[in-house]
Protein backbone atom coordinates (compact mmCIF):
# COMPACT_ATOMS: atom_id res chain seq x y z
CA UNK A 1 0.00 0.00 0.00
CA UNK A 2 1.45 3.19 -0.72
CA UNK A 3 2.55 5.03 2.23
CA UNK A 4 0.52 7.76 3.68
CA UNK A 5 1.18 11.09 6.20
CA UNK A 6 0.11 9.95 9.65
CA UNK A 7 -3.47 11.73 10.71
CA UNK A 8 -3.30 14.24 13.27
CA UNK A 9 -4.06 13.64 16.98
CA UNK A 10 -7.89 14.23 18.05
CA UNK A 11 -8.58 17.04 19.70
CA UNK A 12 -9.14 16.90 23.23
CA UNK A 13 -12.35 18.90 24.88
CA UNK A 14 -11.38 20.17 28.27
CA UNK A 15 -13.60 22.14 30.54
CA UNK A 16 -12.85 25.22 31.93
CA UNK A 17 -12.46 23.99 35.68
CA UNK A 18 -10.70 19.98 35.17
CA UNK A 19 -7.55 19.73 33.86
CA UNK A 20 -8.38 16.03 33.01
CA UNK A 21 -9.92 15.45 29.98
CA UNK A 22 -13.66 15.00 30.28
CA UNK A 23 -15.30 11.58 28.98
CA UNK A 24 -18.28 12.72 26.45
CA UNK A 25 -20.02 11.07 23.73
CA UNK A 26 -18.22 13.91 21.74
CA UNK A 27 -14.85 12.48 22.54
CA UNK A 28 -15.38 9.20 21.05
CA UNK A 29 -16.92 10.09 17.60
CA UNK A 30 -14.32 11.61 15.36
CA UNK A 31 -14.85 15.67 13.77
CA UNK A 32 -16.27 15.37 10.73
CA UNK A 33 -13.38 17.19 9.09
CA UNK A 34 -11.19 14.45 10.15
CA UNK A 35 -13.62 12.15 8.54
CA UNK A 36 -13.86 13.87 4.96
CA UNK A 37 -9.75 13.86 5.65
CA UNK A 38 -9.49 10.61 6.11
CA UNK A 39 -11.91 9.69 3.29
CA UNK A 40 -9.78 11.53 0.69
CA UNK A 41 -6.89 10.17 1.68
CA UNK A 42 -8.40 6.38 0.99
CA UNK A 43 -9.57 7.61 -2.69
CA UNK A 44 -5.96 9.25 -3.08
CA UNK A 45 -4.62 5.84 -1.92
CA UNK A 46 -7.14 4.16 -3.96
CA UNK A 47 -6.47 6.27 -7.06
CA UNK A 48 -2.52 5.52 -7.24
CA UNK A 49 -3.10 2.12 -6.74
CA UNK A 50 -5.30 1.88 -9.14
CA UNK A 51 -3.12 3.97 -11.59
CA UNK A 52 -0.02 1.75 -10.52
CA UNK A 53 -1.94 -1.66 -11.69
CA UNK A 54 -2.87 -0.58 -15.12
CA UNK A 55 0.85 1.49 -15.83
CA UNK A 56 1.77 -2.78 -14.71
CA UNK A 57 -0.90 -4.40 -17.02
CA UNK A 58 -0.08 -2.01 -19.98
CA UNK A 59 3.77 -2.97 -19.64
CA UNK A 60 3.70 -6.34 -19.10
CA UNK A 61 0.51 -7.36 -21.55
CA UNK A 62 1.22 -4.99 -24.44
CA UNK A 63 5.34 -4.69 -24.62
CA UNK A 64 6.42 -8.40 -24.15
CA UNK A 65 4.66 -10.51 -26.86
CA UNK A 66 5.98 -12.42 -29.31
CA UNK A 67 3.97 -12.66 -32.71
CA UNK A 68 4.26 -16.18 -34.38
CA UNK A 69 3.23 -16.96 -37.97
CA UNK A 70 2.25 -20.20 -39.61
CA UNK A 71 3.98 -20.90 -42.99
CA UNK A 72 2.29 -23.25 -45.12
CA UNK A 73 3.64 -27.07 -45.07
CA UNK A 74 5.99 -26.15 -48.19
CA UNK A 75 6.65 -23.44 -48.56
CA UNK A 76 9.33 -21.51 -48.74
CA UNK A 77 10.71 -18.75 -46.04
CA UNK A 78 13.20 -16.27 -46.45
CA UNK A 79 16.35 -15.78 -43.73
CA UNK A 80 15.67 -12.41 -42.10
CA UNK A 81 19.17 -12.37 -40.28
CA UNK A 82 22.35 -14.09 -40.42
CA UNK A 83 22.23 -17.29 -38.46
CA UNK A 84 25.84 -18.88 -37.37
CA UNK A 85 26.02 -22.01 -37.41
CA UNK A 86 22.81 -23.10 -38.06
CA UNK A 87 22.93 -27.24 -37.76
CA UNK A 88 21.49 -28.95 -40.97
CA UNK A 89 21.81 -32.41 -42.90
CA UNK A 90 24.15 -32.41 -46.05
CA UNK A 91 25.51 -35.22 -48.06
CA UNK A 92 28.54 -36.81 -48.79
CA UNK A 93 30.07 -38.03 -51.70
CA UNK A 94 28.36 -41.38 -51.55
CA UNK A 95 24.73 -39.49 -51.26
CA UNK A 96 24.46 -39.96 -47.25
CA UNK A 97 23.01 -37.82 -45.24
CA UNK A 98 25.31 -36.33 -42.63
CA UNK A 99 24.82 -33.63 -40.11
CA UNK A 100 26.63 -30.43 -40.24
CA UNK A 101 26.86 -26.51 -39.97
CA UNK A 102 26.83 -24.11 -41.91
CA UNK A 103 26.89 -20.23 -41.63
CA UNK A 104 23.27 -18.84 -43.79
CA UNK A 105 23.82 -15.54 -44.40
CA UNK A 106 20.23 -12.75 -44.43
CA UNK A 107 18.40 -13.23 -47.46
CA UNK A 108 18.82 -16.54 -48.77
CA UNK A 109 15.81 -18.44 -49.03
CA UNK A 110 14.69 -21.74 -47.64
CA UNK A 111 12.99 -24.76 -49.36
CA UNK A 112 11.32 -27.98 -47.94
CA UNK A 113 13.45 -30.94 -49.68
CA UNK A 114 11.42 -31.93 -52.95
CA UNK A 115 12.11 -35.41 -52.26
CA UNK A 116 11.07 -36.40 -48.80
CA UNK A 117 7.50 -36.32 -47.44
CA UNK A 118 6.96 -33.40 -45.53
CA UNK A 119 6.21 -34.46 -42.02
């Protein structure tokens, strides 16, 4: 809860005579000007903390997605950005697939093999 200035002490009704304090109905039952105090206070409270949630819900649910698209079973996709060492199957001499890496630099393109079924 955010932190709020400590209400002042209630006033204390003395009569003219005592110097204790006298024990009235009066004494119990707070001024009303404490009471619209203290009231807007609680919306002042209320207002930041209701200010405080949706600066949090507009940061965390409108700044950190991730968009994800869905590219056709065979179709081809261009490289936006260099990837290093990107691990992918090549063949050898005898027609074997072998795994391997290889450096694909930003705009190449890349196709499903024609020859396999695409899983």
């Amino acid at each position: 809860m955010w932190p709020l200035p400590p209400l002042p002490p209630p006033q204390e009704q003395r009569s003219a005579g005592s110097s204790a304090p006298s024990s009235t109905s009066a004494d119990h039952a707070s001024p009303p000007s404490s009471r619209r105090e203290l009231r807007s206070r609680f919306r002042v409270a209320w207002l930041l903390t209701a200010l405080a949630a949706m600066i949090c819900a507009s940061v965390c649910g409108g700044g950190c997605v991730t968009r994800s698209l869905l590219v056709p079973t065979g179709e081809p996709v261009r490289i936006r950005r260099p990837i290093r060492r990107a691990p992918v199957w090549v063949a050898d001499p005898s027609g074997a697939e072998v795994p391997g890496t290889v450096d694909i630099p930003a705009g190449w393109y890349c196709l499903p093999d024609p020859g396999r079924d695409n899983e």
